[in-house]
C-alpha atoms as a PDB file:
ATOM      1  CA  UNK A   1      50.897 -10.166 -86.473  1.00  0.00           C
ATOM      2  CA  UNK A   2      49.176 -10.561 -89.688  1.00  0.00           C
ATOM      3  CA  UNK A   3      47.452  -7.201 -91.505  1.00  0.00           C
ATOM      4  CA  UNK A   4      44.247  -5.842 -89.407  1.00  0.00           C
ATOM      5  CA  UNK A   5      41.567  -5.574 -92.322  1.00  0.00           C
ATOM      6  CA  UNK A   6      38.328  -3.589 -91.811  1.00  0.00           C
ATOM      7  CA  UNK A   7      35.442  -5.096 -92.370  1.00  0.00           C
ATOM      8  CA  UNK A   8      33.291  -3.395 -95.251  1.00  0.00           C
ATOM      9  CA  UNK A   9      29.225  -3.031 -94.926  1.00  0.00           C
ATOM     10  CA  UNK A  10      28.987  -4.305 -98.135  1.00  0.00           C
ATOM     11  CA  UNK A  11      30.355  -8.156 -97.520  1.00  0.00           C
ATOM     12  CA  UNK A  12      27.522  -7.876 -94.289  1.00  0.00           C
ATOM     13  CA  UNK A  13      25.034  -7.080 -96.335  1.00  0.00           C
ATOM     14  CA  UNK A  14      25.715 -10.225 -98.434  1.00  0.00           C
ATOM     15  CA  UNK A  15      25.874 -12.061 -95.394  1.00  0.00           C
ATOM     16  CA  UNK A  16      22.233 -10.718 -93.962  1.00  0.00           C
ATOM     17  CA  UNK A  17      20.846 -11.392 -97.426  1.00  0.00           C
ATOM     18  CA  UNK A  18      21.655 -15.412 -96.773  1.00  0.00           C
ATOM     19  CA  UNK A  19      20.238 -15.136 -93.232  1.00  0.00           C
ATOM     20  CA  UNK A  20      17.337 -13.591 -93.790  1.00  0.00           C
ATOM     21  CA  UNK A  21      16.626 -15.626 -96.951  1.00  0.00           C
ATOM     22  CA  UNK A  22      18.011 -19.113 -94.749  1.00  0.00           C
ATOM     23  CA  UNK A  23      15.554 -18.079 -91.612  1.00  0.00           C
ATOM     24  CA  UNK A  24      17.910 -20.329 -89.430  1.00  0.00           C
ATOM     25  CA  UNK A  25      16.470 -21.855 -85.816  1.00  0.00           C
ATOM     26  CA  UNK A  26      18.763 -20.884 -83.529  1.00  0.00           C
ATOM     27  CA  UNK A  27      18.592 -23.240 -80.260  1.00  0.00           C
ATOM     28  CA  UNK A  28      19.967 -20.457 -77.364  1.00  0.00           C
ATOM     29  CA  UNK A  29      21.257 -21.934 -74.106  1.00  0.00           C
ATOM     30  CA  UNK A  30      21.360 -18.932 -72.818  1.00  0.00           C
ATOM     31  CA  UNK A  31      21.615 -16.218 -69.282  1.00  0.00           C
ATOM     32  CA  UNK A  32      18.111 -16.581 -67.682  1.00  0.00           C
ATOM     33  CA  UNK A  33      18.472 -12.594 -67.736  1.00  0.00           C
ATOM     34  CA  UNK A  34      18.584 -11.943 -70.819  1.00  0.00           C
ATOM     35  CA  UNK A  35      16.676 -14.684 -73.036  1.00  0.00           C
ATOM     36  CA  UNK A  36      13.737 -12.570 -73.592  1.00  0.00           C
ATOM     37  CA  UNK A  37      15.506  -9.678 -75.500  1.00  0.00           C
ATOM     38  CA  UNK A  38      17.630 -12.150 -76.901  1.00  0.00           C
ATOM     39  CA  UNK A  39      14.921 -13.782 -78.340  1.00  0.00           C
ATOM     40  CA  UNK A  40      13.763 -10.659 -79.898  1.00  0.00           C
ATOM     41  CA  UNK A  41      16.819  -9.744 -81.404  1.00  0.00           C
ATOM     42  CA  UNK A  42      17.208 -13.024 -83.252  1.00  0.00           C
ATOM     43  CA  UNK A  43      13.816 -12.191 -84.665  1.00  0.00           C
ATOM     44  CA  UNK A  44      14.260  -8.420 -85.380  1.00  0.00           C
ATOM     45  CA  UNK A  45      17.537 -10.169 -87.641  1.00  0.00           C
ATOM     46  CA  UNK A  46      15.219 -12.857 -89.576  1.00  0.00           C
ATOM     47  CA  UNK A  47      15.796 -15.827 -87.127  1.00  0.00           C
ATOM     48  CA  UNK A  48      14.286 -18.223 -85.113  1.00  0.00           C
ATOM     49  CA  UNK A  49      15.297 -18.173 -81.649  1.00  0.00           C
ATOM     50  CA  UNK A  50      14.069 -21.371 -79.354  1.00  0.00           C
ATOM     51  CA  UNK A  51      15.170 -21.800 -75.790  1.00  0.00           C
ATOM     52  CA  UNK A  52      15.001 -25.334 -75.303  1.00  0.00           C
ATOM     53  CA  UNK A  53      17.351 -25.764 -71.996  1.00  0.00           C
ATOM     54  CA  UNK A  54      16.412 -29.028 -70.152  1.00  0.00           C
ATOM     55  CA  UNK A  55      18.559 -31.796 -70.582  1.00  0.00           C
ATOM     56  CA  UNK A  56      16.507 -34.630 -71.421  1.00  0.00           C
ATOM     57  CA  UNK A  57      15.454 -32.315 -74.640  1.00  0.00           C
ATOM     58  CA  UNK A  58      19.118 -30.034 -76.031  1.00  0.00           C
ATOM     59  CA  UNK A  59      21.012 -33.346 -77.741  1.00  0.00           C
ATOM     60  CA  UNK A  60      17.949 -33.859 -80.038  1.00  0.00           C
ATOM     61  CA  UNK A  61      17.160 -30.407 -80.141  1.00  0.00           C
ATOM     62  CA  UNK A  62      20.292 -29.940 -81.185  1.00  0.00           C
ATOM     63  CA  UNK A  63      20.125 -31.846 -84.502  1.00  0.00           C
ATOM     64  CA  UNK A  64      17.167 -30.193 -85.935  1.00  0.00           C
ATOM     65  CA  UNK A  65      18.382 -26.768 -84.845  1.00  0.00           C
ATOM     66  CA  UNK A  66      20.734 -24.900 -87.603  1.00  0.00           C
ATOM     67  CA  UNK A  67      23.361 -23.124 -84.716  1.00  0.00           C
ATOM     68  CA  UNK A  68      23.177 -23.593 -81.050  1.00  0.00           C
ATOM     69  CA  UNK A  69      24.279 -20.897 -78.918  1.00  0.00           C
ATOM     70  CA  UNK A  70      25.881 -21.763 -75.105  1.00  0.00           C
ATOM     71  CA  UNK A  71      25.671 -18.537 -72.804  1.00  0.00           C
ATOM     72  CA  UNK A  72      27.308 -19.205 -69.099  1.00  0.00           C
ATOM     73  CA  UNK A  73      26.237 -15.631 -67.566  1.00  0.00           C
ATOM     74  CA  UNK A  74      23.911 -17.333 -64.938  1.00  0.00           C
ATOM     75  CA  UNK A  75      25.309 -21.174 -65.155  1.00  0.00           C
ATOM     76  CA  UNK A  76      24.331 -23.638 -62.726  1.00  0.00           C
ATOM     77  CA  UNK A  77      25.026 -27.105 -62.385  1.00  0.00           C
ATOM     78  CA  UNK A  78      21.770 -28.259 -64.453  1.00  0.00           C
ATOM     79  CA  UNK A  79      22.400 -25.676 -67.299  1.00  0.00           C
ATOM     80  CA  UNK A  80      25.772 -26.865 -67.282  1.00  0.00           C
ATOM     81  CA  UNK A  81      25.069 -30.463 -67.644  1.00  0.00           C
ATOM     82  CA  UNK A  82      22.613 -29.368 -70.396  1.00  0.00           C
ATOM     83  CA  UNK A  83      25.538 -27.180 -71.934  1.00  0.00           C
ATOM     84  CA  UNK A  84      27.518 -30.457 -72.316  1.00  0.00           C
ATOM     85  CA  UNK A  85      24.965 -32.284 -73.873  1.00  0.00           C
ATOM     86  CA  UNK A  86      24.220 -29.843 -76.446  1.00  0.00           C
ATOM     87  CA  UNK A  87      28.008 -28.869 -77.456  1.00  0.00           C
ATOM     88  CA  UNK A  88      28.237 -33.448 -77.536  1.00  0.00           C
ATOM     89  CA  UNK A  89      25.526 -33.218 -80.128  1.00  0.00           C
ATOM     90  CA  UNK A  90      26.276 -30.327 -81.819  1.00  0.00           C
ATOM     91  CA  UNK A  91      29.790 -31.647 -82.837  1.00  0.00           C
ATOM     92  CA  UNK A  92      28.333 -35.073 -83.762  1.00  0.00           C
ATOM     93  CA  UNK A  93      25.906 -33.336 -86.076  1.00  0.00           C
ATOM     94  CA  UNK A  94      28.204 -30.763 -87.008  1.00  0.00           C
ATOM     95  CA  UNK A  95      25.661 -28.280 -86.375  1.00  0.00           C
ATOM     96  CA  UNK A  96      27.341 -24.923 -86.162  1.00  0.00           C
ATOM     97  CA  UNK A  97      27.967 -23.712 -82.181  1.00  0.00           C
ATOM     98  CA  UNK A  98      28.561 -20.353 -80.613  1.00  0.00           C
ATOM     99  CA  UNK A  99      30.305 -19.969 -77.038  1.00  0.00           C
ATOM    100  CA  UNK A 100      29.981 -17.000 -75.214  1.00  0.00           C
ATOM    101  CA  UNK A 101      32.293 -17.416 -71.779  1.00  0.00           C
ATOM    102  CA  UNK A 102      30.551 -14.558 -69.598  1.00  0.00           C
ATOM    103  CA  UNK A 103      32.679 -13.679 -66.583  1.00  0.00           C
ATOM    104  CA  UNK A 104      35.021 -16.259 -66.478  1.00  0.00           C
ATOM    105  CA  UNK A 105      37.884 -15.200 -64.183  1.00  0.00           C
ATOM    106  CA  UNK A 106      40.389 -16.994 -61.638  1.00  0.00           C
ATOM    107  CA  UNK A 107      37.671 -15.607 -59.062  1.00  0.00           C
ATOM    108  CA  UNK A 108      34.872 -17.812 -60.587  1.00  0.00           C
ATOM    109  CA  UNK A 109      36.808 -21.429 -61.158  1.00  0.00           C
ATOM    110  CA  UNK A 110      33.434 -22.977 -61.363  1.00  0.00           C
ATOM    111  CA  UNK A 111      32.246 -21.058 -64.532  1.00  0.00           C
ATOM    112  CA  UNK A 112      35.812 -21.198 -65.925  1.00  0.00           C
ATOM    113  CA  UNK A 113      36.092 -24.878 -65.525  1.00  0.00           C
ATOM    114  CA  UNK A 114      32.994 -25.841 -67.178  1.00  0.00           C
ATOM    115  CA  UNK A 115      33.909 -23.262 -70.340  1.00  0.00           C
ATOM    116  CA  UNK A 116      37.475 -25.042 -70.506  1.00  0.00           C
ATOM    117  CA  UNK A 117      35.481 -28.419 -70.720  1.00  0.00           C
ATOM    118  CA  UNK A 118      33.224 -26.746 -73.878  1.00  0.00           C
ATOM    119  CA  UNK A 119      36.019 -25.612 -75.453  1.00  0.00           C
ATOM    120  CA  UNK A 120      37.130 -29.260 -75.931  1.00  0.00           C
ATOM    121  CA  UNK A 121      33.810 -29.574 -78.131  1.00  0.00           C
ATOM    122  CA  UNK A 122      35.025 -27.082 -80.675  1.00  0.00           C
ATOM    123  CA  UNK A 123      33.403 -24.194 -80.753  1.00  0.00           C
ATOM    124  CA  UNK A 124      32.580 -22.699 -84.257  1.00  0.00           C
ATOM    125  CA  UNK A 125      33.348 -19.020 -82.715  1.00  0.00           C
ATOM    126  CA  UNK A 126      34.051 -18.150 -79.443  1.00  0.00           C
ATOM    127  CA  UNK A 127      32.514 -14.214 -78.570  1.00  0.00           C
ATOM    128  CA  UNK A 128      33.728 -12.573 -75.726  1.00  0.00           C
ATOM    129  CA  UNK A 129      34.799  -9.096 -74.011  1.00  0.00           C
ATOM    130  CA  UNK A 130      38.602  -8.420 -73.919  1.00  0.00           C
ATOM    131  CA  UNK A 131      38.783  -9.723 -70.171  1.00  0.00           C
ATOM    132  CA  UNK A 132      37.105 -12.709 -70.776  1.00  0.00           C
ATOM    133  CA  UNK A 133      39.486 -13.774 -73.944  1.00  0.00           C
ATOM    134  CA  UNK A 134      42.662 -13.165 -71.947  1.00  0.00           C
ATOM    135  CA  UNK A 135      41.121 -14.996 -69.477  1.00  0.00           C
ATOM    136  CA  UNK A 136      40.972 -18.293 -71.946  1.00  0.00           C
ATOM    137  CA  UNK A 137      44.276 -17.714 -72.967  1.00  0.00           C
ATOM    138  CA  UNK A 138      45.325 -18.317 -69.334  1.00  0.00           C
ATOM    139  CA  UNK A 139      46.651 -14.190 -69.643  1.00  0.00           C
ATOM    140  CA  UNK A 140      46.101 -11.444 -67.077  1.00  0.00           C
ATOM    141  CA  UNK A 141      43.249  -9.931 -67.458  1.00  0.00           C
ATOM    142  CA  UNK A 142      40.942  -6.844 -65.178  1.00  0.00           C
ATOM    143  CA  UNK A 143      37.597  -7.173 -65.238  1.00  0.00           C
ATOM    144  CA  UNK A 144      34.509  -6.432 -63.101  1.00  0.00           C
ATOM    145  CA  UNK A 145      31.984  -9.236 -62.973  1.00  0.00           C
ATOM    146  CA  UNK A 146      30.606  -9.684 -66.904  1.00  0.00           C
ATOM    147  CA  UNK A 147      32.336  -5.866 -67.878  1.00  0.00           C
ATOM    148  CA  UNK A 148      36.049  -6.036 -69.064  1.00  0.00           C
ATOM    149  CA  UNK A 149      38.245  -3.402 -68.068  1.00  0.00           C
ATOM    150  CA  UNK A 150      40.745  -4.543 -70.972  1.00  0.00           C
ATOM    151  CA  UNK A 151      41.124  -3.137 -74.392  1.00  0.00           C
ATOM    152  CA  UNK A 152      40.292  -5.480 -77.261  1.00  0.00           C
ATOM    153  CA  UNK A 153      43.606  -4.488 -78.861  1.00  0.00           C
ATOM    154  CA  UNK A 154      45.299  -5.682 -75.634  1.00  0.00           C
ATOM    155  CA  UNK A 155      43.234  -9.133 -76.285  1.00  0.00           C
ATOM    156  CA  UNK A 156      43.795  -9.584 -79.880  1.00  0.00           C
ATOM    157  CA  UNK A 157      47.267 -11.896 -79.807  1.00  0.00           C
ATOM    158  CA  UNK A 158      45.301 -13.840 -77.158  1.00  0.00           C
ATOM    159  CA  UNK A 159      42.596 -14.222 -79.510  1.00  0.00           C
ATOM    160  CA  UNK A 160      44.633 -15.270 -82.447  1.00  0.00           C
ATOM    161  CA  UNK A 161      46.150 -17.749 -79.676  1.00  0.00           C
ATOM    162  CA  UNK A 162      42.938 -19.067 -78.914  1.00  0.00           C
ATOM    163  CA  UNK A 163      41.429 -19.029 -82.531  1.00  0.00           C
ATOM    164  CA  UNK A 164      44.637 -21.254 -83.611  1.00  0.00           C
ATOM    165  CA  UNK A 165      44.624 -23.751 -80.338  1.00  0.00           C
ATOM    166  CA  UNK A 166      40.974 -24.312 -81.244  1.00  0.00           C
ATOM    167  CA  UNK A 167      40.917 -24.277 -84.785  1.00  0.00           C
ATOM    168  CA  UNK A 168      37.795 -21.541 -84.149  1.00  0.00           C
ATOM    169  CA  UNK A 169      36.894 -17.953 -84.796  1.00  0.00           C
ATOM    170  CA  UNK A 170      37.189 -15.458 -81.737  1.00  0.00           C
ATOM    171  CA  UNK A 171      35.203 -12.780 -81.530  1.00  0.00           C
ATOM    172  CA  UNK A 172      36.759  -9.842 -78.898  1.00  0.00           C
ATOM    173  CA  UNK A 173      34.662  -7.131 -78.843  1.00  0.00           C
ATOM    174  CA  UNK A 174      33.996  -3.862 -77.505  1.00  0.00           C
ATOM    175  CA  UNK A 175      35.279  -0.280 -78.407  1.00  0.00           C
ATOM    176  CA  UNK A 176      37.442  -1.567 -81.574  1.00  0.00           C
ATOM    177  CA  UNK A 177      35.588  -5.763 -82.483  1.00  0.00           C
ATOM    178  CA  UNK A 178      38.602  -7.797 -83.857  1.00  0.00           C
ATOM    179  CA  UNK A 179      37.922 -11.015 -85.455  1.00  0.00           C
ATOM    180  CA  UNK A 180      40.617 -13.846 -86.227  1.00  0.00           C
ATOM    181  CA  UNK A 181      41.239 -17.116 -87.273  1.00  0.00           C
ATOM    182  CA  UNK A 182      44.733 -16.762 -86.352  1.00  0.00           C
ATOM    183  CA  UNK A 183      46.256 -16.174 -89.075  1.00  0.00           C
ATOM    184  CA  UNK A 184      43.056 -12.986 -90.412  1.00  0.00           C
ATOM    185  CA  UNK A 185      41.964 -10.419 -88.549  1.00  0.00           C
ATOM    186  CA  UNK A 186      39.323  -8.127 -89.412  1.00  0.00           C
ATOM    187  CA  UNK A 187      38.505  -4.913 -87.487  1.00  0.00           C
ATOM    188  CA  UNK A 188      35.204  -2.886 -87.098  1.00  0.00           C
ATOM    189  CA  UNK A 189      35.345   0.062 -85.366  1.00  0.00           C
ATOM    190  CA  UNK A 190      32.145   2.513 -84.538  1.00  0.00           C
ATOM    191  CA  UNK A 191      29.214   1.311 -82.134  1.00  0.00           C
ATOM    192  CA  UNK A 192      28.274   2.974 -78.838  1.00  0.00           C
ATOM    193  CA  UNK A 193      28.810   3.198 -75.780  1.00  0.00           C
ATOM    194  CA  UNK A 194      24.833   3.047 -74.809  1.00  0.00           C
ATOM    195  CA  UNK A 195      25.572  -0.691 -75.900  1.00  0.00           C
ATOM    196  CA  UNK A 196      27.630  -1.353 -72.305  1.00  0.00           C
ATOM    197  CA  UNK A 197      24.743   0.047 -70.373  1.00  0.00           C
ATOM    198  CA  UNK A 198      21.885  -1.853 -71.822  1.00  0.00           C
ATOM    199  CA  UNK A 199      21.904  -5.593 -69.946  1.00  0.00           C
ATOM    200  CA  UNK A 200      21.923  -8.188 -73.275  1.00  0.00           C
ATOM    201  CA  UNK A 201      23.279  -6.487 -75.543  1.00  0.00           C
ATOM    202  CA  UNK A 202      26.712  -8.439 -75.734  1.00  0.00           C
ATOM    203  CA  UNK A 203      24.662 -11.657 -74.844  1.00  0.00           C
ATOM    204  CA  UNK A 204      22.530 -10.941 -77.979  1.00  0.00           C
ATOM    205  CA  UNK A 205      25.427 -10.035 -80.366  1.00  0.00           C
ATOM    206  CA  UNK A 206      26.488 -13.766 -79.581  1.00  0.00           C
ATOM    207  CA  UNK A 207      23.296 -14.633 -80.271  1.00  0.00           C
ATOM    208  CA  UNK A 208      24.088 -13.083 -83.743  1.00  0.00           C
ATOM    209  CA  UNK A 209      26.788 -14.392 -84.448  1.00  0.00           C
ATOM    210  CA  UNK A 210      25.083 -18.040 -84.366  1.00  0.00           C
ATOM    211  CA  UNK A 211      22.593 -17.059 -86.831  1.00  0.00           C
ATOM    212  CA  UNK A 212      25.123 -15.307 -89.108  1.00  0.00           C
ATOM    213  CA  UNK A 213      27.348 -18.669 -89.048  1.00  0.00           C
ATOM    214  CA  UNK A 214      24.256 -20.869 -90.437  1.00  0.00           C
ATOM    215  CA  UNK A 215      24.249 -22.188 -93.989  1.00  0.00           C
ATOM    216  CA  UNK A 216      27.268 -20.168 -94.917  1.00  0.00           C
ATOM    217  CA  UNK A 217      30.839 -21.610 -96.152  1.00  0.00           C
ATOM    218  CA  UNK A 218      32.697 -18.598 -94.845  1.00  0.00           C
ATOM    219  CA  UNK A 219      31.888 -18.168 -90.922  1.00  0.00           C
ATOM    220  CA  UNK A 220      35.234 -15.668 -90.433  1.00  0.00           C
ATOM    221  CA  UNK A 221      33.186 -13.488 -92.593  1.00  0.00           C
ATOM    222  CA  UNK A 222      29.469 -14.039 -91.558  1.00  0.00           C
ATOM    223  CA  UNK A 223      31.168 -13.388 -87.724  1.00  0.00           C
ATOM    224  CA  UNK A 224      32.484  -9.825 -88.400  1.00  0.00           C
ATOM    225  CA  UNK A 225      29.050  -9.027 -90.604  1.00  0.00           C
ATOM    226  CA  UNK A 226      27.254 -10.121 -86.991  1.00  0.00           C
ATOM    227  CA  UNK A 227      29.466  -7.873 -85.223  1.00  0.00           C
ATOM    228  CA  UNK A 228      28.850  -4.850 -87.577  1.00  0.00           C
ATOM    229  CA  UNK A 229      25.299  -5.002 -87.493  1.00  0.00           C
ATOM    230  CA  UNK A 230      25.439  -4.627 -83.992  1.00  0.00           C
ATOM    231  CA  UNK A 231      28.066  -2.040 -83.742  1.00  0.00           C
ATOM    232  CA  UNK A 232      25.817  -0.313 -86.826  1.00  0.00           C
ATOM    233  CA  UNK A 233      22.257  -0.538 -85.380  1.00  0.00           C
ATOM    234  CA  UNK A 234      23.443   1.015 -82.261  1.00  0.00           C
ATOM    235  CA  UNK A 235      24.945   4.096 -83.779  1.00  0.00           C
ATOM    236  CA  UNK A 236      21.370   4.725 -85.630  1.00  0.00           C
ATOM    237  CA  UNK A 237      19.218   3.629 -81.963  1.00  0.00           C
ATOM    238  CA  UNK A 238      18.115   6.820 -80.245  1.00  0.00           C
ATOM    239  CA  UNK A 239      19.225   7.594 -77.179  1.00  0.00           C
ATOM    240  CA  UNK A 240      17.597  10.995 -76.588  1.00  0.00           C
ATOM    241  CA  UNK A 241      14.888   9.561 -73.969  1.00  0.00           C
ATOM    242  CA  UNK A 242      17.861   7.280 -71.914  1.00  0.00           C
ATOM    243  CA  UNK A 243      18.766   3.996 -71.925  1.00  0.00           C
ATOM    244  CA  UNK A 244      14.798   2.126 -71.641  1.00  0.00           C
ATOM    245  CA  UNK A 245      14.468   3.857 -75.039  1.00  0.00           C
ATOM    246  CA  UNK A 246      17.372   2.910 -76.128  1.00  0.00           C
ATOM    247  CA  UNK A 247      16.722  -0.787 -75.728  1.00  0.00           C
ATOM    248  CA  UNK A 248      13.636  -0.592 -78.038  1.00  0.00           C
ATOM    249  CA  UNK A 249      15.416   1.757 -80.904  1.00  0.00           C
ATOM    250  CA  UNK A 250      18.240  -0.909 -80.710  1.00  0.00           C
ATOM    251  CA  UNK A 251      15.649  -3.490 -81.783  1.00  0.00           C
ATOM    252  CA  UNK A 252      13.754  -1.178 -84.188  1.00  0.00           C
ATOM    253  CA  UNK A 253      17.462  -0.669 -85.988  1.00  0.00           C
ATOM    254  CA  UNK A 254      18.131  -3.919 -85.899  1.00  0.00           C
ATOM    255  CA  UNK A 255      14.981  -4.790 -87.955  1.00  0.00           C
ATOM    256  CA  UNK A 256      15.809  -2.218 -90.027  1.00  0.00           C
ATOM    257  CA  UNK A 257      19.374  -2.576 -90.659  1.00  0.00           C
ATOM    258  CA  UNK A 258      19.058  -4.126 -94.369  1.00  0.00           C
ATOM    259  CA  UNK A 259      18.282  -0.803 -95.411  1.00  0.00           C
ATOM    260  CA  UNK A 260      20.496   1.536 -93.462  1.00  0.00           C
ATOM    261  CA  UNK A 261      23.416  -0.725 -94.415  1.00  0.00           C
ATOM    262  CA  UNK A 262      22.646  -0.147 -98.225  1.00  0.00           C
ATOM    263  CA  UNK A 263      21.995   3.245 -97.603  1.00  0.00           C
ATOM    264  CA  UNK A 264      25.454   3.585 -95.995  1.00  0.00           C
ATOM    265  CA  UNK A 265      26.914   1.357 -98.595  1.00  0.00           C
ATOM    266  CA  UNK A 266      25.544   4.204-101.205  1.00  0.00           C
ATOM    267  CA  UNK A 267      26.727   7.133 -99.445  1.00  0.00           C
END
């Protein structure tokens, strides 16, 4: 197992800096539950989000988009046509692609075959909960619908298993995010645990992580700066009024997280 490095708020701050200069249209494929606040996080960040799902439209869409992002949470056999398309153009145009497997079990073989067929168009970073990354890995895994009831540590030689089958980042996150390559693995630890009981939150963060990846050479890096912000805005949302308040803080932080990060970064 290769040395677990924590990821420092001062490499994510470089990485928002190119993001927010860069702009990038990110083409989301995404949950029907959850494309509205996903949309709004991508422009509380500095990106574009579109939601361009049929499938006469996501190939060319595709090419002028800078990272396409393929959610399964509420697949059907439409979306998942269109999911093939876009992944089919996204490797031809080597446009930058996000997968985020939601759910996928040995109860669901539907869902889980049609993310086993994605993952043969090489995903830039695959994002998922413990569950669902032991899961890919063909491990044992517990999980309750889209919630994992697995540690990410438990996940993380999975992940590196996946990341080197793939030639791809993975993402597992949750209390402790670990990001690998295979043969790196950064850790961020912090967050909250408001972030499980707000519905898009993990759907945006993958959402996130596509923008991050854009117009950057080092995507390991731009992944975990994704997963920080996230972990970071949530710690500074307020959670005083409950969990509809929550939601709104988590954007306001979000939009705001240039500045907390250097302030943090100064402490």
């Amino acid at each position: 197992m290769p040395t677990i490095i924590p990821f420092k708020t001062i490499d994510a701050i470089y990485y928002l800096q190119q993001l927010q200069n860069h702009k990038p249209l990110v083409h989301c494929i995404t949950n029907d539950v959850v494309q509205n606040f996903t949309a709004n996080v991508l422009l509380a960040i500095g990106a574009v989000p579109a939601m361009v799902v049929a499938k006469e439209e996501v190939s060319d869409f595709v090419e002028v988009s800078d990272s396409l992002l393929i959610n399964i949470g509420t697949i059907t056999a439409p979306s998942a046509k269109s999911m093939l398309l876009a992944v089919r153009s996204a490797m031809q145009s080597q446009t930058p692609w996000v997968l985020d497997p939601v759910a996928v079990s040995s109860a669901l073989p539907y869902r889980t075959d049609i993310t086993q067929q994605l993952l043969t168009f090489k995903p830039s970073v695959i994002r998922g909960n413990a569950s669902e990354i032991l899961v890919l890995a063909n491990q044992k895994s517990l999980s309750k619908g889209p919630d994992s009831q697995d540690s990410t540590q438990s996940a993380l030689c999975a992940a590196r298993q996946l990341a080197i089958e793939y030639q791809t980042i993975v993402a597992v996150t949750g209390q402790i995010d670990y990001i690998t390559d295979g043969k790196r693995v950064y850790s961020i630890s912090g967050g909250d645990v408001a972030l499980t009981r707000v519905t898009g939150a993990g759907c945006s963060l993958s959402a996130l992580v596509a923008a991050f990846v854009t117009n950057v050479n080092d995507k390991f890096s731009a992944t975990a700066a994704a997963c920080l912000v996230m972990k970071r805005a949530a710690e500074l949302a307020n959670k005083s009024q409950g969990m509809g308040s929550f939601a709104v803080s988590l954007l306001d932080q979000i939009s705001l997280i240039k500045l907390a990060l250097a302030r943090g970064e100064s402490a």
